[in-house]
PDB file of N, CA and C in Angstrom:
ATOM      1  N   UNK A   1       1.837  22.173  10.758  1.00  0.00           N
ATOM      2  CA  UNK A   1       0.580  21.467  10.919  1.00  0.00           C
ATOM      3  C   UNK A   1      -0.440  22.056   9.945  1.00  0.00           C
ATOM      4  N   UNK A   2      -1.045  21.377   9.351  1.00  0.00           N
ATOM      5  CA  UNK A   2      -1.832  21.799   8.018  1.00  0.00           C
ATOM      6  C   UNK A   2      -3.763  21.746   8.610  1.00  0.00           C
ATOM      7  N   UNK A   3      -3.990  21.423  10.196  1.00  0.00           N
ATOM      8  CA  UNK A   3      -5.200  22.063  10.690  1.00  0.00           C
ATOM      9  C   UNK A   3      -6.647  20.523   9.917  1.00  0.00           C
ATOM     10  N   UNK A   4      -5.763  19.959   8.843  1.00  0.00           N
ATOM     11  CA  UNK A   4      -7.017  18.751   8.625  1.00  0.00           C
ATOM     12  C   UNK A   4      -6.446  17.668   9.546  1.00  0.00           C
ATOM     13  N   UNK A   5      -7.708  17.200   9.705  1.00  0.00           N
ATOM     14  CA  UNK A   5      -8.479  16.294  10.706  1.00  0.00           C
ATOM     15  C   UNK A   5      -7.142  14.889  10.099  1.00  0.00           C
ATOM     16  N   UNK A   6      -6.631  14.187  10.984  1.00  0.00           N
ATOM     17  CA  UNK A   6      -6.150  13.184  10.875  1.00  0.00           C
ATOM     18  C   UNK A   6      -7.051  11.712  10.313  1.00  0.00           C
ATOM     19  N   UNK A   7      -7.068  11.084   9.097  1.00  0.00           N
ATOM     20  CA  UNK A   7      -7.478  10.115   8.820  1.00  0.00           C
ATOM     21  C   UNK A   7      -7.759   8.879   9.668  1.00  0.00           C
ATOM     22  N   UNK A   8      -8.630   8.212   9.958  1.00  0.00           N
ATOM     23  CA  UNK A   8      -8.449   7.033  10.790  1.00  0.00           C
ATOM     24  C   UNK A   8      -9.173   5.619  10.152  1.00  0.00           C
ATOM     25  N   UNK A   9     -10.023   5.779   9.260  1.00  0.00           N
ATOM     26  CA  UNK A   9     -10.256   4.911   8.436  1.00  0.00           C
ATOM     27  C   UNK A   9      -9.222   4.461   7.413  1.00  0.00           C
ATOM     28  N   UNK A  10      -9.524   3.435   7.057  1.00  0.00           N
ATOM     29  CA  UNK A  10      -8.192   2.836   5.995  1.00  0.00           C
ATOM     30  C   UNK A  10      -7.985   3.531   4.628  1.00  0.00           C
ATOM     31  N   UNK A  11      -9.150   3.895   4.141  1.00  0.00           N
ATOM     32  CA  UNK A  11      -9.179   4.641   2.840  1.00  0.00           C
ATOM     33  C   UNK A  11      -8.488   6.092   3.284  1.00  0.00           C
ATOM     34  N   UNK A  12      -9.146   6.425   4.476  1.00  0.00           N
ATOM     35  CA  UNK A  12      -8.620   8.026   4.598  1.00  0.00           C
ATOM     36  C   UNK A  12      -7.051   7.805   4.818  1.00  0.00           C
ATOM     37  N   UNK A  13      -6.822   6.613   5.241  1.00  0.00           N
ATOM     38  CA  UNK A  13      -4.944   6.879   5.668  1.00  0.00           C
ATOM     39  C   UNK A  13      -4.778   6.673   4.411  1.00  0.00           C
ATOM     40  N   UNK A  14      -5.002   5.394   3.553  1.00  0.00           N
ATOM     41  CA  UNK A  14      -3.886   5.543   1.918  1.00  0.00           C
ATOM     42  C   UNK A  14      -4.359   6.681   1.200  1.00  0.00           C
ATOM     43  N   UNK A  15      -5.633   7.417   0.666  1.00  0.00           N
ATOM     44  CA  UNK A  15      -5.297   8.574   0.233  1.00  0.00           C
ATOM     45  C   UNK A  15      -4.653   9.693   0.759  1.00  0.00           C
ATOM     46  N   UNK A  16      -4.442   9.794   2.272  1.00  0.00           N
ATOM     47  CA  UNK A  16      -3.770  10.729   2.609  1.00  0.00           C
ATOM     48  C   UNK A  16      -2.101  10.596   2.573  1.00  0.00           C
ATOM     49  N   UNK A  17      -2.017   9.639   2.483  1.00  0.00           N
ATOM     50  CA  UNK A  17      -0.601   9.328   2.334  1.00  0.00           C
ATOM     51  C   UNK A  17       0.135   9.675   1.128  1.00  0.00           C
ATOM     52  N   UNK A  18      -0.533  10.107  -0.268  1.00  0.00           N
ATOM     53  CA  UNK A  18      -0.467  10.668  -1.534  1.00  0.00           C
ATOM     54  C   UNK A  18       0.589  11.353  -1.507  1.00  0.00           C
ATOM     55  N   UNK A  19       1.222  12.287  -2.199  1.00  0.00           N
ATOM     56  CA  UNK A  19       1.635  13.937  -2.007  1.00  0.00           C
ATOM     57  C   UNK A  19       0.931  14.704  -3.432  1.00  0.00           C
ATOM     58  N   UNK A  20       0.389  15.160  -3.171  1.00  0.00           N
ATOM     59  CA  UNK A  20      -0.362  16.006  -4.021  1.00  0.00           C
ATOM     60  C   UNK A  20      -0.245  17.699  -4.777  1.00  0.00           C
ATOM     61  N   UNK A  21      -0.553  18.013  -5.708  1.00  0.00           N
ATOM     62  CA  UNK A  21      -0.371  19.327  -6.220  1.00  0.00           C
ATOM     63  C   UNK A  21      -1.344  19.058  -7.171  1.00  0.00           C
ATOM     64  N   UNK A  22      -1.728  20.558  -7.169  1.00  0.00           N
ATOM     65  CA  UNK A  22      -1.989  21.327  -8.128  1.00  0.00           C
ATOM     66  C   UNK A  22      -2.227  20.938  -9.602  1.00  0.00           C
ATOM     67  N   UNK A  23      -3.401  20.425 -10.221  1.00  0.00           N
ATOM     68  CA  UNK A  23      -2.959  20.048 -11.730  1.00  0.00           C
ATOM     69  C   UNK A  23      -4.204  19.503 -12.184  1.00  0.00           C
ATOM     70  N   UNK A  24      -4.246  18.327 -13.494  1.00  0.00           N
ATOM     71  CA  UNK A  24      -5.266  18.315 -13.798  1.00  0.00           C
ATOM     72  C   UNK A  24      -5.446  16.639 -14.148  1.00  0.00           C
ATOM     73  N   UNK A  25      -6.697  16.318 -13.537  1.00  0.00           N
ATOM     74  CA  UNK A  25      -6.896  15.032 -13.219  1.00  0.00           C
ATOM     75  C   UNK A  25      -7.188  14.033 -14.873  1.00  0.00           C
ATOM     76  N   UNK A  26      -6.125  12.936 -14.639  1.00  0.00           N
ATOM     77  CA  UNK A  26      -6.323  12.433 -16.303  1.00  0.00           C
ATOM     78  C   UNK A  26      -7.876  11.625 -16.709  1.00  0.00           C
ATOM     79  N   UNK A  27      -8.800  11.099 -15.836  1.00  0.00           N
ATOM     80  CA  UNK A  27      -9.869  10.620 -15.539  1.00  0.00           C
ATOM     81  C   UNK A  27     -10.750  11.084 -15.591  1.00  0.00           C
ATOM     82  N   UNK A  28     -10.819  12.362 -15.215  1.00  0.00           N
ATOM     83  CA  UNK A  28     -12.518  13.280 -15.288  1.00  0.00           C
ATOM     84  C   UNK A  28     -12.222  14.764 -15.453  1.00  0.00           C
ATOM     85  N   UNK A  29     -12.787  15.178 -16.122  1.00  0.00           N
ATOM     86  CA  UNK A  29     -12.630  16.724 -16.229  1.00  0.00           C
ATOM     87  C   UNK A  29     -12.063  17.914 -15.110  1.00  0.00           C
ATOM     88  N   UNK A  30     -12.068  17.161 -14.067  1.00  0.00           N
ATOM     89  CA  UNK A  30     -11.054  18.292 -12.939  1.00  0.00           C
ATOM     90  C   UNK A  30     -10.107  19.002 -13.650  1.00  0.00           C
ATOM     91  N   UNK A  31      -9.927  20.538 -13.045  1.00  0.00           N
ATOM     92  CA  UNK A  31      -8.578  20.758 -13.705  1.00  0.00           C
ATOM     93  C   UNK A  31      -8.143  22.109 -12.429  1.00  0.00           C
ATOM     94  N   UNK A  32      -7.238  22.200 -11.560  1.00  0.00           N
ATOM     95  CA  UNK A  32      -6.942  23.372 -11.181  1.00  0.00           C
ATOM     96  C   UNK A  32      -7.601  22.811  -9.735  1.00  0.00           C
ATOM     97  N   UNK A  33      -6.817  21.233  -9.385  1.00  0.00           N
ATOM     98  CA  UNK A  33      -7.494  20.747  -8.206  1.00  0.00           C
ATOM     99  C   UNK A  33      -6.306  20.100  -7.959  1.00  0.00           C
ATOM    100  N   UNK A  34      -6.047  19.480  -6.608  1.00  0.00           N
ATOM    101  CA  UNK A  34      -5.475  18.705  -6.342  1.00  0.00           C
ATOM    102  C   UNK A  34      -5.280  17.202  -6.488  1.00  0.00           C
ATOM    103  N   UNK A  35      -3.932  16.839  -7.137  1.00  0.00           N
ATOM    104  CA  UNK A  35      -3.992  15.928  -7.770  1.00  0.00           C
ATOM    105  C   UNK A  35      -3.028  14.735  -7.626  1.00  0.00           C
ATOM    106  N   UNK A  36      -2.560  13.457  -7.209  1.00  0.00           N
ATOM    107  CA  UNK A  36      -1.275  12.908  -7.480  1.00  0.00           C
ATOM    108  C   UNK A  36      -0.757  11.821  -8.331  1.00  0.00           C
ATOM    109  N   UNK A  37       0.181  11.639  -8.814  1.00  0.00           N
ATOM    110  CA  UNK A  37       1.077  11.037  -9.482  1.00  0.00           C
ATOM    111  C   UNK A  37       0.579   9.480  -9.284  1.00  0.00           C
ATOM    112  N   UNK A  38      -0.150   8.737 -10.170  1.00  0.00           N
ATOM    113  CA  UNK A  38      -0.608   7.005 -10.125  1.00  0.00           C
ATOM    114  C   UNK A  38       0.349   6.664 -11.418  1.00  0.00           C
ATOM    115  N   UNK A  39       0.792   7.109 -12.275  1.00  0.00           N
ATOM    116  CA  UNK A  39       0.987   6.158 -13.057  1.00  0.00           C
ATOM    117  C   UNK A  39       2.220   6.851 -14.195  1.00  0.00           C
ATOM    118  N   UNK A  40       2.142   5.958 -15.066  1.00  0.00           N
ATOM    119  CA  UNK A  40       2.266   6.445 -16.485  1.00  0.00           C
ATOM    120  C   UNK A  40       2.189   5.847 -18.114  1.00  0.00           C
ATOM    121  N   UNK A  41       2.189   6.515 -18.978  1.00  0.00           N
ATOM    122  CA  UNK A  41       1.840   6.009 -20.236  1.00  0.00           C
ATOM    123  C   UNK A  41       3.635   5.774 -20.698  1.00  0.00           C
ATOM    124  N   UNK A  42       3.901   4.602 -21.029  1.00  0.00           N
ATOM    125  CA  UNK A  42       5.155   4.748 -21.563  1.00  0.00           C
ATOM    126  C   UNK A  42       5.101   3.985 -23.373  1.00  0.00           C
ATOM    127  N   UNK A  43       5.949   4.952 -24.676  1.00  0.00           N
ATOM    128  CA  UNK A  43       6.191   4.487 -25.454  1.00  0.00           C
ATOM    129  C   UNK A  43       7.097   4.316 -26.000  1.00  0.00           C
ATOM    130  N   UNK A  44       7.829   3.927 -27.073  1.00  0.00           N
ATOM    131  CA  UNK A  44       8.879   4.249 -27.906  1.00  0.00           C
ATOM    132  C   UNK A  44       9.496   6.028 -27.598  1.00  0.00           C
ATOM    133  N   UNK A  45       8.204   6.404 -28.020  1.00  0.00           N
ATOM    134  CA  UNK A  45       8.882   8.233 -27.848  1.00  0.00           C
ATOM    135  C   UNK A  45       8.580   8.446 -26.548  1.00  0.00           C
ATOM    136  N   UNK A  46       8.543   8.229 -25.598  1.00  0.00           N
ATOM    137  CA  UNK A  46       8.997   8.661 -24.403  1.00  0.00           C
ATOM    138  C   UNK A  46       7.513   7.986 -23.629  1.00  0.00           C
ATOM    139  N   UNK A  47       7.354   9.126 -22.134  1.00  0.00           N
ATOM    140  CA  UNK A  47       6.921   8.859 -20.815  1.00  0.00           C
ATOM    141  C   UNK A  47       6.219  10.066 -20.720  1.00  0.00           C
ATOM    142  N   UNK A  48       4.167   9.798 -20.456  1.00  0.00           N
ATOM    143  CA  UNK A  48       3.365  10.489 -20.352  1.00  0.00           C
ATOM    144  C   UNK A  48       3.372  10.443 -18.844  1.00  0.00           C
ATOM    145  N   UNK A  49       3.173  11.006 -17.835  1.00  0.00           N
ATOM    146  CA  UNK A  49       2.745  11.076 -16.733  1.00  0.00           C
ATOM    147  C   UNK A  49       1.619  11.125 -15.936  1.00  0.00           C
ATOM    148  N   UNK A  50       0.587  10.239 -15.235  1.00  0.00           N
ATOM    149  CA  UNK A  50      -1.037  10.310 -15.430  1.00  0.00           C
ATOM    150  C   UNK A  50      -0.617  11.031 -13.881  1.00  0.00           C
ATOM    151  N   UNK A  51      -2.115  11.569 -13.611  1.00  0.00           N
ATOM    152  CA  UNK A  51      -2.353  12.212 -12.377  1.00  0.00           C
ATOM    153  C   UNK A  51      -3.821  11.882 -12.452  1.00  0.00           C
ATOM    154  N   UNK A  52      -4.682  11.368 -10.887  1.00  0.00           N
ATOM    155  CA  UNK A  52      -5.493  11.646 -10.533  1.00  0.00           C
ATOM    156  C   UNK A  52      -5.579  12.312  -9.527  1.00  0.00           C
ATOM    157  N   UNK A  53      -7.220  12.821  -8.925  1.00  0.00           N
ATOM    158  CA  UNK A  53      -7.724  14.253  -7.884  1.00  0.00           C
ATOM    159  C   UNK A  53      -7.839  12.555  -6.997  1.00  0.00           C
ATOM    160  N   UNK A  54      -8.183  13.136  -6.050  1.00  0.00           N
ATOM    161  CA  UNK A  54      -8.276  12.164  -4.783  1.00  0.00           C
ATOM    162  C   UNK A  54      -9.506  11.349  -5.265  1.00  0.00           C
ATOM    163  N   UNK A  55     -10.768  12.035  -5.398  1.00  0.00           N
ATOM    164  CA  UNK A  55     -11.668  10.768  -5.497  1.00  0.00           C
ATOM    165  C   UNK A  55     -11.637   9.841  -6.965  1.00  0.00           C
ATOM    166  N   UNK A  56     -10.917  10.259  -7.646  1.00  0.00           N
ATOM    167  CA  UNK A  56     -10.359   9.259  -9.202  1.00  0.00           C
ATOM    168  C   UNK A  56      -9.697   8.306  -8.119  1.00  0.00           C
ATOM    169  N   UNK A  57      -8.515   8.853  -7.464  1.00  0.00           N
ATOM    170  CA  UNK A  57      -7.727   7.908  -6.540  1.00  0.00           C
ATOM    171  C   UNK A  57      -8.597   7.144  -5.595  1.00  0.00           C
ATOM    172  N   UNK A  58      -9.320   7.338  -5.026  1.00  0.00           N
ATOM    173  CA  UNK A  58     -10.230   6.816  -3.934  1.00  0.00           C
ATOM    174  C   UNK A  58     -10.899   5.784  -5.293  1.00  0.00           C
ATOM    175  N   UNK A  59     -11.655   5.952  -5.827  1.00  0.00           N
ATOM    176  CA  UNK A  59     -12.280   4.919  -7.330  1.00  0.00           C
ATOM    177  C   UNK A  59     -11.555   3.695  -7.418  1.00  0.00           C
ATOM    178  N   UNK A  60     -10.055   4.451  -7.972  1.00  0.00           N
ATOM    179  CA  UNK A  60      -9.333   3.191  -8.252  1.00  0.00           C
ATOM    180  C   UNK A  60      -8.876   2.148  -7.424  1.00  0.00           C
ATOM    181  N   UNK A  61      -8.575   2.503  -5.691  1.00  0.00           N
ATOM    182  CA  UNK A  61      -7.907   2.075  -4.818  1.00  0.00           C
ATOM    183  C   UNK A  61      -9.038   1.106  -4.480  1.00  0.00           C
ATOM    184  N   UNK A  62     -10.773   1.882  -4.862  1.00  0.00           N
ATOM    185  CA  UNK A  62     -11.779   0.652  -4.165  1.00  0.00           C
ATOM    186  C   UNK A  62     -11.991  -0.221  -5.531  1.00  0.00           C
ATOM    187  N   UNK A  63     -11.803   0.178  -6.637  1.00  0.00           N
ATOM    188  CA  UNK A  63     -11.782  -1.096  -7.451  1.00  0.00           C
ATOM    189  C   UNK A  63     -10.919  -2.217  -7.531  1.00  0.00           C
ATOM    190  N   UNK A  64      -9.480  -1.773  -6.895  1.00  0.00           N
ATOM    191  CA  UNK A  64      -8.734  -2.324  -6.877  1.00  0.00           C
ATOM    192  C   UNK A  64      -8.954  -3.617  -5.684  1.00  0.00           C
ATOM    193  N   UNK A  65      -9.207  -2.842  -4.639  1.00  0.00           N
ATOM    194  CA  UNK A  65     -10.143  -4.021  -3.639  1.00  0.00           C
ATOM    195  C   UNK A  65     -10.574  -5.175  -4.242  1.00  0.00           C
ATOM    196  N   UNK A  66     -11.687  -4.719  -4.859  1.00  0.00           N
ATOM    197  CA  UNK A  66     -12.345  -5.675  -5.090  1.00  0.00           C
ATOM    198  C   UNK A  66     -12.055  -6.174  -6.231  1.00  0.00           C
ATOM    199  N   UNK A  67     -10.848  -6.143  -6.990  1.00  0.00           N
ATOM    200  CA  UNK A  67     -10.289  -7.143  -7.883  1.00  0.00           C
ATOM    201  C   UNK A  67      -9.584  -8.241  -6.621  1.00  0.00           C
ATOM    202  N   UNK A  68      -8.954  -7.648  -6.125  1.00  0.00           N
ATOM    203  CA  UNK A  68      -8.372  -8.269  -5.340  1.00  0.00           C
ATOM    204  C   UNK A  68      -8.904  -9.767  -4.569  1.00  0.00           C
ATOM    205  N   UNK A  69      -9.767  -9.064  -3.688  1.00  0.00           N
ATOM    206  CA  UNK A  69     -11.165  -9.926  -3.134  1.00  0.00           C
ATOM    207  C   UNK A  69     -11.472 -10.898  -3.896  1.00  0.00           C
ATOM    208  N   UNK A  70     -11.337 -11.038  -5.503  1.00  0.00           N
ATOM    209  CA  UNK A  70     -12.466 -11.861  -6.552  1.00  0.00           C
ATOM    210  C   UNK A  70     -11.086 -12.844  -6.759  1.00  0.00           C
ATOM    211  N   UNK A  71      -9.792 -12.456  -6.484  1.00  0.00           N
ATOM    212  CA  UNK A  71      -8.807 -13.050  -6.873  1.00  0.00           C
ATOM    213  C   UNK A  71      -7.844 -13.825  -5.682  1.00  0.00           C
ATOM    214  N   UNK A  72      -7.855 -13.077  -4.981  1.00  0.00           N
ATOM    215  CA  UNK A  72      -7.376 -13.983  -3.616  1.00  0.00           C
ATOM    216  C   UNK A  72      -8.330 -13.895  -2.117  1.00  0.00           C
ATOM    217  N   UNK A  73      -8.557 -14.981  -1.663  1.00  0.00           N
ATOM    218  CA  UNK A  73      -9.281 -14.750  -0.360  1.00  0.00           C
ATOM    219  C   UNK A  73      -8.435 -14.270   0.830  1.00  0.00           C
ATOM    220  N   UNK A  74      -6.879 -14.406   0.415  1.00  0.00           N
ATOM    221  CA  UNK A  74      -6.179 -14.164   1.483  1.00  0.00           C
ATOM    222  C   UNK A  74      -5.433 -12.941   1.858  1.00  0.00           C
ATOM    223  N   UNK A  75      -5.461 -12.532   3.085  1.00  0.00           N
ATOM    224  CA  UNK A  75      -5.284 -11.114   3.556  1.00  0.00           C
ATOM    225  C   UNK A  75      -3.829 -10.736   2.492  1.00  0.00           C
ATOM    226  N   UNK A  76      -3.935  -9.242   2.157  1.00  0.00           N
ATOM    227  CA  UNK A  76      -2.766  -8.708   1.708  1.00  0.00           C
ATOM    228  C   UNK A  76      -2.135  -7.666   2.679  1.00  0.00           C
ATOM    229  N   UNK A  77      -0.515  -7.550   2.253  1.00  0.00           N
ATOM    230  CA  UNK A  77       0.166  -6.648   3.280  1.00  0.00           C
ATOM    231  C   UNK A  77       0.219  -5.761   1.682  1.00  0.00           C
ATOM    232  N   UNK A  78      -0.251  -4.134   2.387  1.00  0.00           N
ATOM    233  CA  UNK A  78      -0.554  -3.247   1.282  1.00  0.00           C
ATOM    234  C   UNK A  78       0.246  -1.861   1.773  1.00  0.00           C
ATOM    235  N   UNK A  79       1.029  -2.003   0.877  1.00  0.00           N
ATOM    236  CA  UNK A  79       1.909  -0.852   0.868  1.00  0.00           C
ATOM    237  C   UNK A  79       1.922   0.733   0.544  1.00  0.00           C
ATOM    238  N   UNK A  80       1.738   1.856   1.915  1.00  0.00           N
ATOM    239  CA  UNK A  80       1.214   2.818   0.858  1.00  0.00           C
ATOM    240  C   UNK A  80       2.535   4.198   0.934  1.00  0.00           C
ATOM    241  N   UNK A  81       2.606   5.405   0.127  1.00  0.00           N
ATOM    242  CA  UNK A  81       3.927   5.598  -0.238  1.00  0.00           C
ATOM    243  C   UNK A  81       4.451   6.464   1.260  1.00  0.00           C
ATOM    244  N   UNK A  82       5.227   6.256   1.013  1.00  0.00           N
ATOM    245  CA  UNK A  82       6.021   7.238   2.368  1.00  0.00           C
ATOM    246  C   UNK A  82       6.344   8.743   1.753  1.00  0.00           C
ATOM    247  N   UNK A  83       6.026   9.716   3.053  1.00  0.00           N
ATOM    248  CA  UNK A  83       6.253  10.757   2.747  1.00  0.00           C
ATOM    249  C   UNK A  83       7.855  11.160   3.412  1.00  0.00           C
ATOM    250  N   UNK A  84       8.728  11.802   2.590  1.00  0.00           N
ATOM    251  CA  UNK A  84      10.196  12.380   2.981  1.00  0.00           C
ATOM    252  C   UNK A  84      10.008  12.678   4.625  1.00  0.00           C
ATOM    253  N   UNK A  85      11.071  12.056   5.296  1.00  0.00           N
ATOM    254  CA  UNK A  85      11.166  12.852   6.412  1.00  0.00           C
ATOM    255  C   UNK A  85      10.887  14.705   7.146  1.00  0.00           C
ATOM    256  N   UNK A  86      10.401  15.251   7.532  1.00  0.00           N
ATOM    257  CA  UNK A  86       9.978  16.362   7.570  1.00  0.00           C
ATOM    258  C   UNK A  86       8.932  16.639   6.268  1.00  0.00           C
ATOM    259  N   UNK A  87       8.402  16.463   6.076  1.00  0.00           N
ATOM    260  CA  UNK A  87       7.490  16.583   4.771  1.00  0.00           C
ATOM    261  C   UNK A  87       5.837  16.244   5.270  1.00  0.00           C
ATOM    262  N   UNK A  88       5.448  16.891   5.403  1.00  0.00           N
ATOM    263  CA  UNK A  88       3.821  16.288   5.238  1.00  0.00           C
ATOM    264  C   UNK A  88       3.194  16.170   4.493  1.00  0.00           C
ATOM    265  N   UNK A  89       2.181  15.051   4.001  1.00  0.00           N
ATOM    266  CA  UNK A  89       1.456  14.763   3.238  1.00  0.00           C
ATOM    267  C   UNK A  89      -0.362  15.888   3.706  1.00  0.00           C
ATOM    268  N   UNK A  90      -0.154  16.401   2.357  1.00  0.00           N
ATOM    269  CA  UNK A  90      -1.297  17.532   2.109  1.00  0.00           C
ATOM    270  C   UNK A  90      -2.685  17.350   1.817  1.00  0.00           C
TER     271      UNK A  90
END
């Protein structure tokens, strides 16, 4: 048991649902914060790996909203990642 407060708002459950480490956020100068895995840059020569800190993640998840909102009026089923069995999300 990791002692933080259980999420109950919708934002607090999908960012908590993350798995996070240690690293440095590709969005804003954070560095030596907690961070997780959104994306990546892919080219010919290979696969960059992006990371944002939670509130880059929290940013994108509410912009993403409201693309959403401007684009469909109708409810979405929104998928957020599962953490490994025995594993808690940090």
């Amino acid at each position: 048991m990791t002692g933080l407060p259980v999420p109950r708002d919708r934002m607090g459950v999908l960012l908590a649902a993350y798995q996070y480490e240690l690293g440095s956020c590709f969005r804003c100068p954070r560095k030596g914060t907690q961070v997780t895995r959104i994306g990546e840059i892919t080219s010919d020569e290979g696969e960059t790996p992006l990371y944002a800190c939670r509130e880059c993640v929290q940013e994108l998840l509410v912009m993403h909203e409201r693309a959403m909102e401007r684009i469909s009026p109708h409810p979405r089923i929104v998928q957020i990642p599962r953490a490994s069995r025995g594993v808690e999300a940090t």
